[in-house]
N, C-alpha and C. Protein backbone atom coordinates (compact mmCIF):
# COMPACT_ATOMS: atom_id res chain seq x y z
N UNK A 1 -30.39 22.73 174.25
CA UNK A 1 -29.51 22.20 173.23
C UNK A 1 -29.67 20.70 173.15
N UNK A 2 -29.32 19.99 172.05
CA UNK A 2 -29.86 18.85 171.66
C UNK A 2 -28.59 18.07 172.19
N UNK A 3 -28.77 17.03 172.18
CA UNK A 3 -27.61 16.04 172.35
C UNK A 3 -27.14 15.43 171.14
N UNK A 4 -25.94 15.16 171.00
CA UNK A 4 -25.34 15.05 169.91
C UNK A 4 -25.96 13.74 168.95
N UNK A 5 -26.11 12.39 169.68
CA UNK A 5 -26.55 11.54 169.06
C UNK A 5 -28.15 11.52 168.66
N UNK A 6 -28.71 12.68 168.77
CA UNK A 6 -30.38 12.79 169.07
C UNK A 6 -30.85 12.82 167.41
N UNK A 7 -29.91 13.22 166.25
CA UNK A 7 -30.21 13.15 165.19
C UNK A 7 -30.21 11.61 164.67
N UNK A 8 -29.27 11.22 164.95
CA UNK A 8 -28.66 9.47 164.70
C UNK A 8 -30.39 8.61 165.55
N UNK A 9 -30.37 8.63 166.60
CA UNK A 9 -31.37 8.15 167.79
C UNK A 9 -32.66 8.57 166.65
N UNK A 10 -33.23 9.68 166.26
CA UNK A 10 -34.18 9.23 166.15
C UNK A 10 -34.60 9.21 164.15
N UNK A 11 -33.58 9.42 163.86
CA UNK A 11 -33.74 9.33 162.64
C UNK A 11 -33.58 7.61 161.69
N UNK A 12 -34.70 6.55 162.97
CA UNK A 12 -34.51 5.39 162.28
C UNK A 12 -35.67 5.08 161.01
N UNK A 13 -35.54 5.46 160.12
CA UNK A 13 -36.24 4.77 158.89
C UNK A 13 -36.88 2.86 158.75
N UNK A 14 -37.62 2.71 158.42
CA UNK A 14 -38.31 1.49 158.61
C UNK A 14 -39.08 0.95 158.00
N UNK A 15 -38.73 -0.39 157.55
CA UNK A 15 -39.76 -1.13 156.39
C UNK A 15 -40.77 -1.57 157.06
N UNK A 16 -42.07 -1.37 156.26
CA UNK A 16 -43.40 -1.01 157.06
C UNK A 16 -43.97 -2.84 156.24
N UNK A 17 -43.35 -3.22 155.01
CA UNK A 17 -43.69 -4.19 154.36
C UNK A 17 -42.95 -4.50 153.48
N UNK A 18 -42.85 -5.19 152.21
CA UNK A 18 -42.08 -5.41 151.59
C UNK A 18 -42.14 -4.40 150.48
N UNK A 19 -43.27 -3.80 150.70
CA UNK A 19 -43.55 -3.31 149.24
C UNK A 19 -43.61 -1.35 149.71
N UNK A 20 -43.53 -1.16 150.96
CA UNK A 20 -43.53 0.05 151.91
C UNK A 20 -42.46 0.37 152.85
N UNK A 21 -41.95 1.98 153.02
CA UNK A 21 -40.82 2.15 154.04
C UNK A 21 -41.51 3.36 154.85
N UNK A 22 -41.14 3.93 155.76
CA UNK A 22 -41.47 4.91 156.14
C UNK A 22 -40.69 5.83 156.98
N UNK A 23 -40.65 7.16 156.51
CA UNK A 23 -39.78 8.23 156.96
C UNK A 23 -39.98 8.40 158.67
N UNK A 24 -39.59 7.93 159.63
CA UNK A 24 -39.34 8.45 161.16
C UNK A 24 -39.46 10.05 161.09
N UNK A 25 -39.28 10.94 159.93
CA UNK A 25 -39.07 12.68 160.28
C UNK A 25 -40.48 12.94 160.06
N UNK A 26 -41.26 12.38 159.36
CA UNK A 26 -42.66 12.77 158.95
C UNK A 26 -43.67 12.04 159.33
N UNK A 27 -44.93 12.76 159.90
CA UNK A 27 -46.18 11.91 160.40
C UNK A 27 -46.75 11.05 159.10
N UNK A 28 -46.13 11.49 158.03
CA UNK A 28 -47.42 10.81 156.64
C UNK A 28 -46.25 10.55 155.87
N UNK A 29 -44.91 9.85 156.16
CA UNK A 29 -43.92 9.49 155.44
C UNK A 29 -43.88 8.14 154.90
N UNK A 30 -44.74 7.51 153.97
CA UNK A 30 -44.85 6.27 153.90
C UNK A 30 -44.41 6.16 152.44
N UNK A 31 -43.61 5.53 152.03
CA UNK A 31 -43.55 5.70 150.64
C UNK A 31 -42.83 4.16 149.90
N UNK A 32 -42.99 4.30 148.60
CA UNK A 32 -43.06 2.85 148.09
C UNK A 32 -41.23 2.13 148.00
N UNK A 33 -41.04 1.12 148.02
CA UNK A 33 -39.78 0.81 148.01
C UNK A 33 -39.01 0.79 146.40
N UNK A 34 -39.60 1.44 145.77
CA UNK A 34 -38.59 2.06 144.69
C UNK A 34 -38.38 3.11 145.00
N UNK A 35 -38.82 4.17 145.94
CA UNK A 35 -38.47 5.70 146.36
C UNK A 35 -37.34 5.35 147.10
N UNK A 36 -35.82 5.94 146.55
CA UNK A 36 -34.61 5.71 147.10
C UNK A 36 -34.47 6.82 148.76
N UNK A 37 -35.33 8.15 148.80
CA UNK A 37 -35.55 9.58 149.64
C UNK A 37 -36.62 9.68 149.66
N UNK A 38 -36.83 10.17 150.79
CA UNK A 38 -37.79 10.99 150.82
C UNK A 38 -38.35 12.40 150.28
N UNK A 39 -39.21 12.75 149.68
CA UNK A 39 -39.48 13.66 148.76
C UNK A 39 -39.69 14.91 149.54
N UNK A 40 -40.43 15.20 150.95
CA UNK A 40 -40.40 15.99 151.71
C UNK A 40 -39.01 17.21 152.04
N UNK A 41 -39.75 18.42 151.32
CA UNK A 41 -38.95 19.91 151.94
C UNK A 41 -37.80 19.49 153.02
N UNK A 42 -37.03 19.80 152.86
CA UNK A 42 -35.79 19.61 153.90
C UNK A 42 -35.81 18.41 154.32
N UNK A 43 -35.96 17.85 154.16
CA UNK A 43 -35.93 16.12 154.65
C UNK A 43 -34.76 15.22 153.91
N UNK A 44 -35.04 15.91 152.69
CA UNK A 44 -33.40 14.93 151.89
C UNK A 44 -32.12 14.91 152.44
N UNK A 45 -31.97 16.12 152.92
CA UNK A 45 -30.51 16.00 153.97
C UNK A 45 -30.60 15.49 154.88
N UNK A 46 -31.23 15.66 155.59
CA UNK A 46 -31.38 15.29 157.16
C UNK A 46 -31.82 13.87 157.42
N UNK A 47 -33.10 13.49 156.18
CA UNK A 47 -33.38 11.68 156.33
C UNK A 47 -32.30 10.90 155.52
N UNK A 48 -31.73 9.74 156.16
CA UNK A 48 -30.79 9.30 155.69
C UNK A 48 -31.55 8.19 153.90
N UNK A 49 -32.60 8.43 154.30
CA UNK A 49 -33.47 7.84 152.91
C UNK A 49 -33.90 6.31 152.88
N UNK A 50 -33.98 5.49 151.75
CA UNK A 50 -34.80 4.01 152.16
C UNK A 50 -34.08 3.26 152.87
N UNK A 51 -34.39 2.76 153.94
CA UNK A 51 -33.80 1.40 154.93
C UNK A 51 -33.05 0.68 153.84
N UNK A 52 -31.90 0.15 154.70
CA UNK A 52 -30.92 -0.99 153.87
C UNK A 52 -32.15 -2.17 153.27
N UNK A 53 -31.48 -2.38 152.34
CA UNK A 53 -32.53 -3.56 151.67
C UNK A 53 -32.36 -4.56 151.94
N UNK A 54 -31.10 -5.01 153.02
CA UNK A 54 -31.01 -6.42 153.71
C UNK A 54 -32.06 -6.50 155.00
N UNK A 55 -32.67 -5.42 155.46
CA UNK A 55 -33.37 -5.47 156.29
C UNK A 55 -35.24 -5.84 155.90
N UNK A 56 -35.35 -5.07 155.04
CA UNK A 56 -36.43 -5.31 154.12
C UNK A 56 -37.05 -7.13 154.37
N UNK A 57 -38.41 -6.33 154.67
CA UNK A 57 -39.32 -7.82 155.29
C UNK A 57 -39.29 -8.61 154.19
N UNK A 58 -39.26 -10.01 154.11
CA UNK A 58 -40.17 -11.50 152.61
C UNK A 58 -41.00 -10.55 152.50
N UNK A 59 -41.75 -11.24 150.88
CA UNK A 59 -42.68 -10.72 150.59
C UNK A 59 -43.70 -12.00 150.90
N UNK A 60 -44.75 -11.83 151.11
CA UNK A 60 -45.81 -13.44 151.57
C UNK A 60 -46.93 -12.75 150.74
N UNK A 61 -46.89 -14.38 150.07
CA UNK A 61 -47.62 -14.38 149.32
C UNK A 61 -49.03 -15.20 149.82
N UNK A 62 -49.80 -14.57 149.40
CA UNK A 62 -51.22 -14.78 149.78
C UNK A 62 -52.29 -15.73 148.79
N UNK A 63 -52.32 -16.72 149.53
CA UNK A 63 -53.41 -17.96 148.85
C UNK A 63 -55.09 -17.19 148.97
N UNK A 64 -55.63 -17.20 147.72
CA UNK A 64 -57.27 -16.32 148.07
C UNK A 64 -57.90 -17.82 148.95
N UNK A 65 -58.52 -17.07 149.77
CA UNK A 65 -59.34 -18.15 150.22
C UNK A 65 -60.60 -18.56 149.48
N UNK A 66 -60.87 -19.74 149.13
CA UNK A 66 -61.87 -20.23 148.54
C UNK A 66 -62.97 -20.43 149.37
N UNK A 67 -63.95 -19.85 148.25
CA UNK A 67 -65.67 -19.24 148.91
C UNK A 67 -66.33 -20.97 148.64
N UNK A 68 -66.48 -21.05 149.50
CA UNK A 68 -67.85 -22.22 149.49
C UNK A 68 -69.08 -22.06 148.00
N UNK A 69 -69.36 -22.70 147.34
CA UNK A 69 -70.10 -22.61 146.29
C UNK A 69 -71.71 -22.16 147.00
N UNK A 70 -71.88 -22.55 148.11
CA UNK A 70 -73.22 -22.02 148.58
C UNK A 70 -72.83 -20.43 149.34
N UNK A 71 -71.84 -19.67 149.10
CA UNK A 71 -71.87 -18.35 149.77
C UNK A 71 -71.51 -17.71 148.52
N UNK A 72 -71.35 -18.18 147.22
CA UNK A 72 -71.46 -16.65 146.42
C UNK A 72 -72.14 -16.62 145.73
N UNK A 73 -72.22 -15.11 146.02
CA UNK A 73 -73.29 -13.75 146.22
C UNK A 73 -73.31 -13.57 144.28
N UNK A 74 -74.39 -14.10 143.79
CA UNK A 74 -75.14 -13.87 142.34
C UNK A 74 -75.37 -12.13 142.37
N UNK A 75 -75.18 -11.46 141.27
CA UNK A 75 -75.92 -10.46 141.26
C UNK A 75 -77.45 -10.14 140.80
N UNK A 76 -77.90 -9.51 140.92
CA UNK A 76 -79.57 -9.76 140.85
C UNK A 76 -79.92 -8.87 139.89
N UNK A 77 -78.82 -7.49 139.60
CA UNK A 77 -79.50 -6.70 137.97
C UNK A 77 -78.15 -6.70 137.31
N UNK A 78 -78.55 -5.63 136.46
CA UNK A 78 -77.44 -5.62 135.33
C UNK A 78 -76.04 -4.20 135.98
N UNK A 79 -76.80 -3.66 137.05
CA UNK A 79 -76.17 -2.76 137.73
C UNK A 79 -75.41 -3.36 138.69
N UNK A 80 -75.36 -4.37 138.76
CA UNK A 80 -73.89 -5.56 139.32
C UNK A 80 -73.88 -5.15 140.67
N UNK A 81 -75.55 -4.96 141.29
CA UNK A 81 -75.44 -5.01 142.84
C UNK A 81 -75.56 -6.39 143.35
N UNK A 82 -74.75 -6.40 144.30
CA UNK A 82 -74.49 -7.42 144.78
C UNK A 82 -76.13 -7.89 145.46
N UNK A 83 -76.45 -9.35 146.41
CA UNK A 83 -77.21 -10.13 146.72
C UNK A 83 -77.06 -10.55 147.75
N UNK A 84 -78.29 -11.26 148.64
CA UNK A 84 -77.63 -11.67 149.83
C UNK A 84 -78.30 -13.23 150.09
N UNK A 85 -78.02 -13.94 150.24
CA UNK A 85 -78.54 -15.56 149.89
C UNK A 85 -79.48 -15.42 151.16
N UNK A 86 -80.69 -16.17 151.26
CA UNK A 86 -81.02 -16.48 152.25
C UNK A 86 -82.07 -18.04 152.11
N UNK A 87 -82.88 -18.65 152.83
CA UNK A 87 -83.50 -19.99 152.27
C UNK A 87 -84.47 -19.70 152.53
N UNK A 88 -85.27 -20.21 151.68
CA UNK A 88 -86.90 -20.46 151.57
C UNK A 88 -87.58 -21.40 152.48
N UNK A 89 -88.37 -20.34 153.20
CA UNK A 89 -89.19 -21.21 154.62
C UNK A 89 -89.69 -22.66 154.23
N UNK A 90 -90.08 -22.46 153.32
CA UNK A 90 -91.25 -23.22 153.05
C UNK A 90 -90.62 -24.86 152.23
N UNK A 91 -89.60 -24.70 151.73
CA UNK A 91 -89.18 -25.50 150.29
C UNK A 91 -87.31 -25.77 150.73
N UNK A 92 -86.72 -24.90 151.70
CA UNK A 92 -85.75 -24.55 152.56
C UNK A 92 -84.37 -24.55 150.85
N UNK A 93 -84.71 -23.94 150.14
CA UNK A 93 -83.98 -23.83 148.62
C UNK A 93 -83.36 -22.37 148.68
N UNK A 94 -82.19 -22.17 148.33
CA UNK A 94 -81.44 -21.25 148.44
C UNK A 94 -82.29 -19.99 147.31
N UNK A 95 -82.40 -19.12 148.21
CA UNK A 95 -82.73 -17.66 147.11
C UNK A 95 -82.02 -16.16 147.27
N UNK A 96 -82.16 -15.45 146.56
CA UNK A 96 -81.23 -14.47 146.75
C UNK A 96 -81.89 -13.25 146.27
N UNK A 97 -81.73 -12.41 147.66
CA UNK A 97 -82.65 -11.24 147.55
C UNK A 97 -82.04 -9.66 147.90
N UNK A 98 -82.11 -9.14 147.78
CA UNK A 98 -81.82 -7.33 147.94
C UNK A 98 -81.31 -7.02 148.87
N UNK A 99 -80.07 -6.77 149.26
CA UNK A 99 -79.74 -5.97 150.83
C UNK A 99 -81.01 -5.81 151.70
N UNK A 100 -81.85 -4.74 150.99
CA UNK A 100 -82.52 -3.79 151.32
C UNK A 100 -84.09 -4.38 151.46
N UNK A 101 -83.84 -5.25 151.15
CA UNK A 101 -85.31 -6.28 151.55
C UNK A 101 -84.93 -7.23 152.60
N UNK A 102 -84.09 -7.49 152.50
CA UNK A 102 -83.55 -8.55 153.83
C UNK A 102 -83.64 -7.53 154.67
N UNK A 103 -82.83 -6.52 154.65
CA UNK A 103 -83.01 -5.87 155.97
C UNK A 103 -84.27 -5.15 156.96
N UNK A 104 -85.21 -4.90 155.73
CA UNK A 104 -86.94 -4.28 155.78
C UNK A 104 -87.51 -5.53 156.71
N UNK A 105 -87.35 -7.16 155.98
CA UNK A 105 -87.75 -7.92 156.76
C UNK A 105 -87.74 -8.20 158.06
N UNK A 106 -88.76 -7.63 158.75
CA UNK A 106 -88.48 -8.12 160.49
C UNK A 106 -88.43 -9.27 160.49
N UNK A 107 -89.45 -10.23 160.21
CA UNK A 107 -90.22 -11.54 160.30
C UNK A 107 -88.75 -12.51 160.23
N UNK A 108 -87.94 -12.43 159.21
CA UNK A 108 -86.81 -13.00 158.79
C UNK A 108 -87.58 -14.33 157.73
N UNK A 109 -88.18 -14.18 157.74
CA UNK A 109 -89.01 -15.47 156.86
C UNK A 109 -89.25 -15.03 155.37
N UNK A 110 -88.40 -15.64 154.36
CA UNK A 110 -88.61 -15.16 152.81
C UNK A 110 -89.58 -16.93 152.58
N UNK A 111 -89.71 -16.52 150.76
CA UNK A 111 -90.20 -17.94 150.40
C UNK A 111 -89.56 -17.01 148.73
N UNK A 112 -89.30 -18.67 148.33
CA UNK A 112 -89.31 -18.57 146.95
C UNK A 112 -90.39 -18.23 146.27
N UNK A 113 -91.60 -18.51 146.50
CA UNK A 113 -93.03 -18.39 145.40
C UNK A 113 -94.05 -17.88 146.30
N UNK A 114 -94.77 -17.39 145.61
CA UNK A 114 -96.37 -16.74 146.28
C UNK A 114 -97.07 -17.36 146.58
N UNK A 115 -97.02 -19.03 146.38
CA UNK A 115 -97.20 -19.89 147.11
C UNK A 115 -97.15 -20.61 148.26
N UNK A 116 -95.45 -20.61 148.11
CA UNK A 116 -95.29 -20.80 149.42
C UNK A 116 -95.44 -19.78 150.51
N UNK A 117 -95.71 -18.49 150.13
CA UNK A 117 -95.89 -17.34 151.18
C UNK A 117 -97.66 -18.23 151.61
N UNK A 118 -98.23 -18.08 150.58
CA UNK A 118 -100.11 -18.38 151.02
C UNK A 118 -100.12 -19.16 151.90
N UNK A 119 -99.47 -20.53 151.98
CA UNK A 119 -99.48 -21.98 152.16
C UNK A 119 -98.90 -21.16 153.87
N UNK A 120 -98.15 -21.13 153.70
CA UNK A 120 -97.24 -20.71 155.61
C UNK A 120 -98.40 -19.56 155.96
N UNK A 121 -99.09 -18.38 155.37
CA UNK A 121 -99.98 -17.60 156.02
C UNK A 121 -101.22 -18.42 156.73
N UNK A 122 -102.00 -19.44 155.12
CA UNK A 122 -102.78 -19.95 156.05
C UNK A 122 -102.52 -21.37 157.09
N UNK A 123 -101.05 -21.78 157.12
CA UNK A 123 -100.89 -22.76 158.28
C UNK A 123 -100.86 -22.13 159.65
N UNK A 124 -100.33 -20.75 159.46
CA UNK A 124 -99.90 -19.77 160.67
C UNK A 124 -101.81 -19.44 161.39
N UNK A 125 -102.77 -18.97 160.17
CA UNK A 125 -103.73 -18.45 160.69
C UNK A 125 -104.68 -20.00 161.73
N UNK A 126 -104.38 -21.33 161.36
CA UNK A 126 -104.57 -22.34 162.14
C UNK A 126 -104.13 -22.35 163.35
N UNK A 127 -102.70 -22.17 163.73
CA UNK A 127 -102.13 -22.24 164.43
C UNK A 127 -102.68 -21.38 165.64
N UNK A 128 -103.04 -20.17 164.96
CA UNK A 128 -103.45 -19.07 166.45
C UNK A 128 -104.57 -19.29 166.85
N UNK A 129 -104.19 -19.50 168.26
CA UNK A 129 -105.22 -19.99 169.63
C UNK A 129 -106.42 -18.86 169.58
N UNK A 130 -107.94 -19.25 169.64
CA UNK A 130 -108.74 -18.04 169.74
C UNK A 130 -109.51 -18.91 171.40
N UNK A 131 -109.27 -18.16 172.11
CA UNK A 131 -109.71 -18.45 173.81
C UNK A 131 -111.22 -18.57 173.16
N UNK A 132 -111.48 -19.46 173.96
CA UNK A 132 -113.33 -19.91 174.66
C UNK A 132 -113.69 -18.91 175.97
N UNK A 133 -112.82 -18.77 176.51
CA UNK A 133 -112.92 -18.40 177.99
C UNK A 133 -112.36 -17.38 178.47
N UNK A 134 -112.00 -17.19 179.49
CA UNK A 134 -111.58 -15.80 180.02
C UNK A 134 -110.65 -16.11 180.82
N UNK A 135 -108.78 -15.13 180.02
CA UNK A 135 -107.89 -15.89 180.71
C UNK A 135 -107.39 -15.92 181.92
N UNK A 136 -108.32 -15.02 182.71
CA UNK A 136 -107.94 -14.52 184.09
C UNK A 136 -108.49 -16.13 185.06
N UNK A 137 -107.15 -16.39 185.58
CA UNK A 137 -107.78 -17.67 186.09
C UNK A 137 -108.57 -17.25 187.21
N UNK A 138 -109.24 -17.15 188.21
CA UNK A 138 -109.89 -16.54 188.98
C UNK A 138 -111.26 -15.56 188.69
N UNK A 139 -111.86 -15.63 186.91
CA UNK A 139 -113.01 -15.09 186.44
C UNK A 139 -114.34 -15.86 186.74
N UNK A 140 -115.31 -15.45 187.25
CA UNK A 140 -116.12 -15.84 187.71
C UNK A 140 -117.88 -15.15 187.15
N UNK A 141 -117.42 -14.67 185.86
CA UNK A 141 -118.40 -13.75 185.62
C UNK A 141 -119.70 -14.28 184.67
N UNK A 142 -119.39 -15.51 184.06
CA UNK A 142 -119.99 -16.06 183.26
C UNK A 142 -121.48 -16.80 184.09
N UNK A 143 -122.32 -17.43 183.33
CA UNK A 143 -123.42 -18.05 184.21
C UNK A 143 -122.80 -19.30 185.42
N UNK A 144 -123.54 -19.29 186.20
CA UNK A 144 -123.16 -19.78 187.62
C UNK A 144 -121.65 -20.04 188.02
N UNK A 145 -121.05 -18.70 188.03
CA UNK A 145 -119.92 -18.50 188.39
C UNK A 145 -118.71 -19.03 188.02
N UNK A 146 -118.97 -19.57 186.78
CA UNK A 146 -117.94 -20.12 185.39
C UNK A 146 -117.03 -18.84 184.70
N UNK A 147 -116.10 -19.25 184.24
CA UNK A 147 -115.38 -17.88 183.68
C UNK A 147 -116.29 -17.44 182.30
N UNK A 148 -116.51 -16.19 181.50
CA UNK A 148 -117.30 -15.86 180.78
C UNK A 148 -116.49 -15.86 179.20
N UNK A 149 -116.95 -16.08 178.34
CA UNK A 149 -116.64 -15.82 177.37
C UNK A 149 -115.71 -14.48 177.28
N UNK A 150 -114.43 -14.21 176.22
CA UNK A 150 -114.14 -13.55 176.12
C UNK A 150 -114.38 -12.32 175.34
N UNK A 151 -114.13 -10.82 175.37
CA UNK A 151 -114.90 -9.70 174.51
C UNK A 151 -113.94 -10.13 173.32
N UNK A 152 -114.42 -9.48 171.77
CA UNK A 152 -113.66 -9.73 170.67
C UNK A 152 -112.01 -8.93 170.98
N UNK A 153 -111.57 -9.36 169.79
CA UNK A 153 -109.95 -9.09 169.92
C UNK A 153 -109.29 -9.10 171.43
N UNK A 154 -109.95 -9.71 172.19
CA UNK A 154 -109.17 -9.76 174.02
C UNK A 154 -109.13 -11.04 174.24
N UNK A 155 -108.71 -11.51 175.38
CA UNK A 155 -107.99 -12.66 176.02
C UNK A 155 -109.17 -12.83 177.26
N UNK A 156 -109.43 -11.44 177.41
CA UNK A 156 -110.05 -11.23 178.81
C UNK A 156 -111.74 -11.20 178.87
N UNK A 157 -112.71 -11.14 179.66
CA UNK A 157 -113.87 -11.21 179.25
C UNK A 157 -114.43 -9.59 179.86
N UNK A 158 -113.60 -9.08 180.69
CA UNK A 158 -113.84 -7.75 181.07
C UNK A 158 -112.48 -6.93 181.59
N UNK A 159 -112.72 -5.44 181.59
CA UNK A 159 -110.93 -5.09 181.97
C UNK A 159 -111.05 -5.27 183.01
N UNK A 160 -112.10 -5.50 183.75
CA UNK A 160 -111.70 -5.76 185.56
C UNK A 160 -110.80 -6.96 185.24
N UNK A 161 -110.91 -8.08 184.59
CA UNK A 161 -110.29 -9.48 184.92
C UNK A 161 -108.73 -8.86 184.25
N UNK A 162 -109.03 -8.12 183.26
CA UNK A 162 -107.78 -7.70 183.10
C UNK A 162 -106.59 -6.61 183.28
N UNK A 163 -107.15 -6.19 183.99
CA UNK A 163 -106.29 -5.32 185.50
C UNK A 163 -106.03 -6.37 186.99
N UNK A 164 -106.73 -7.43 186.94
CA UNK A 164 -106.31 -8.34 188.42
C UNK A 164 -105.06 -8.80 187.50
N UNK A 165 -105.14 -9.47 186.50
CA UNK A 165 -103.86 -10.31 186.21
C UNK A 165 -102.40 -9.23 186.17
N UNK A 166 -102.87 -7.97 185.70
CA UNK A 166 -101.54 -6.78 185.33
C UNK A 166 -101.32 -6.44 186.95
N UNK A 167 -102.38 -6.72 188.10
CA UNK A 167 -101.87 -6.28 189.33
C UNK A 167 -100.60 -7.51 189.74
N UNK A 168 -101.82 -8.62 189.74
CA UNK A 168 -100.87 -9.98 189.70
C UNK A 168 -99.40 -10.34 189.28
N UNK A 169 -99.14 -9.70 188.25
CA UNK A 169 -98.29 -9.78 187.39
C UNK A 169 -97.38 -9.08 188.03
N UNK A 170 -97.39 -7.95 188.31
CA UNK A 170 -96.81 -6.99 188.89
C UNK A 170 -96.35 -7.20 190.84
N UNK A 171 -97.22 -7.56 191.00
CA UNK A 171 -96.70 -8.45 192.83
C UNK A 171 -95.71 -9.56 192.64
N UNK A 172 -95.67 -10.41 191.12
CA UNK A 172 -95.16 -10.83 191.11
C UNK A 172 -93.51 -10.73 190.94
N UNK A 173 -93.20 -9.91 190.02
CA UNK A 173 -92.45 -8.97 189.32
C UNK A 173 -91.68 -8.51 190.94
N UNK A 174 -92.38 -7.83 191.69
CA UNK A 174 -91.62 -7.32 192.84
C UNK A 174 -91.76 -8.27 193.93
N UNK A 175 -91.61 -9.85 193.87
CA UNK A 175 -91.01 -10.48 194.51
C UNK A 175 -89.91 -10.79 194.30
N UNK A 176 -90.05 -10.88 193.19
CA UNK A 176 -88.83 -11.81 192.55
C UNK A 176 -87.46 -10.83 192.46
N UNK A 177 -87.96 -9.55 192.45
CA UNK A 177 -86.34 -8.77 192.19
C UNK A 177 -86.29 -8.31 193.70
């Protein structure tokens, strides 16, 4: 048997916002503050209906926050998908490109023009080191016991030199941990 005050106790109703109340008798009792009751089967008797309106939260009013002129997002078709800004490697000028291409991009490197893509490919193809030699310091295979030239696309001038360094590498590896 229930205790007498157990209807009073838990039947407290409650403004959820200014503009929201919500029924204590029902898991999904949320309803707008012009609803005087609750609309729920047997509930009109038993819920005492909307919270006093002296209790009822301010309403706060909300200032939009203002977007920086360099963060909004242009749309890019007429299908009003949105854009995602990113800068040009090369020229460092704001451009704006596809969700779905930004995200494809591993590299993270866009350019505004097909230019500036050429111009950064061939500064990049300068940049990469092509060995004379053989990077195993300890190669000895070349004429009078000089390190030897390296084989194409390798570092190394034979896999022997390059299995000492992966052993090397590896003694090293299990000192240190």
């Amino acid at each position: 048997m229930r205790a007498k005050g157990f209807r009073q106790m838990h039947n407290r109703n409650r403004w959820i916002s200014h503009d929201l109340w919500h029924c204590d008798r029902r898991l999904a009792g949320t309803f707008p503050a012009s609803m005087e009751k609750c609309w729920y089967a047997g509930c009109v008797e038993r819920c005492g209906g909307r919270p006093a309106l002296e209790n009822r939260p301010r309403q706060v009013s909300v200032v939009p926050k203002e977007v920086p002129k360099e963060e909004v997002f242009k749309p890019l078709s007429k299908k009003g998908r949105g854009s995602v800004r990113v800068v040009c490697h090369h020229c460092k000028t704001p451009i704006y490109r596809k969700p779905s291409d930004v995200s494809r991009n591993k590299s993270g490197v866009f350019f505004c023009t097909p230019e500036h893509s050429k111009v950064h490919r061939q500064q990049k193809r300068e940049i990469q080191i092509h060995p004379t030699l053989c990077a195993w310091k300890e190669c000895n295979k070349g004429q009078n016991g000089d390190p030897a030239p390296p084989r194409s696309k390798s570092i190394y001038c034979s896999r022997d030199c390059s299995n000492k360094n992966a052993r090397l590498r590896h003694r090293n590896r299990k000192k240190a941990a």
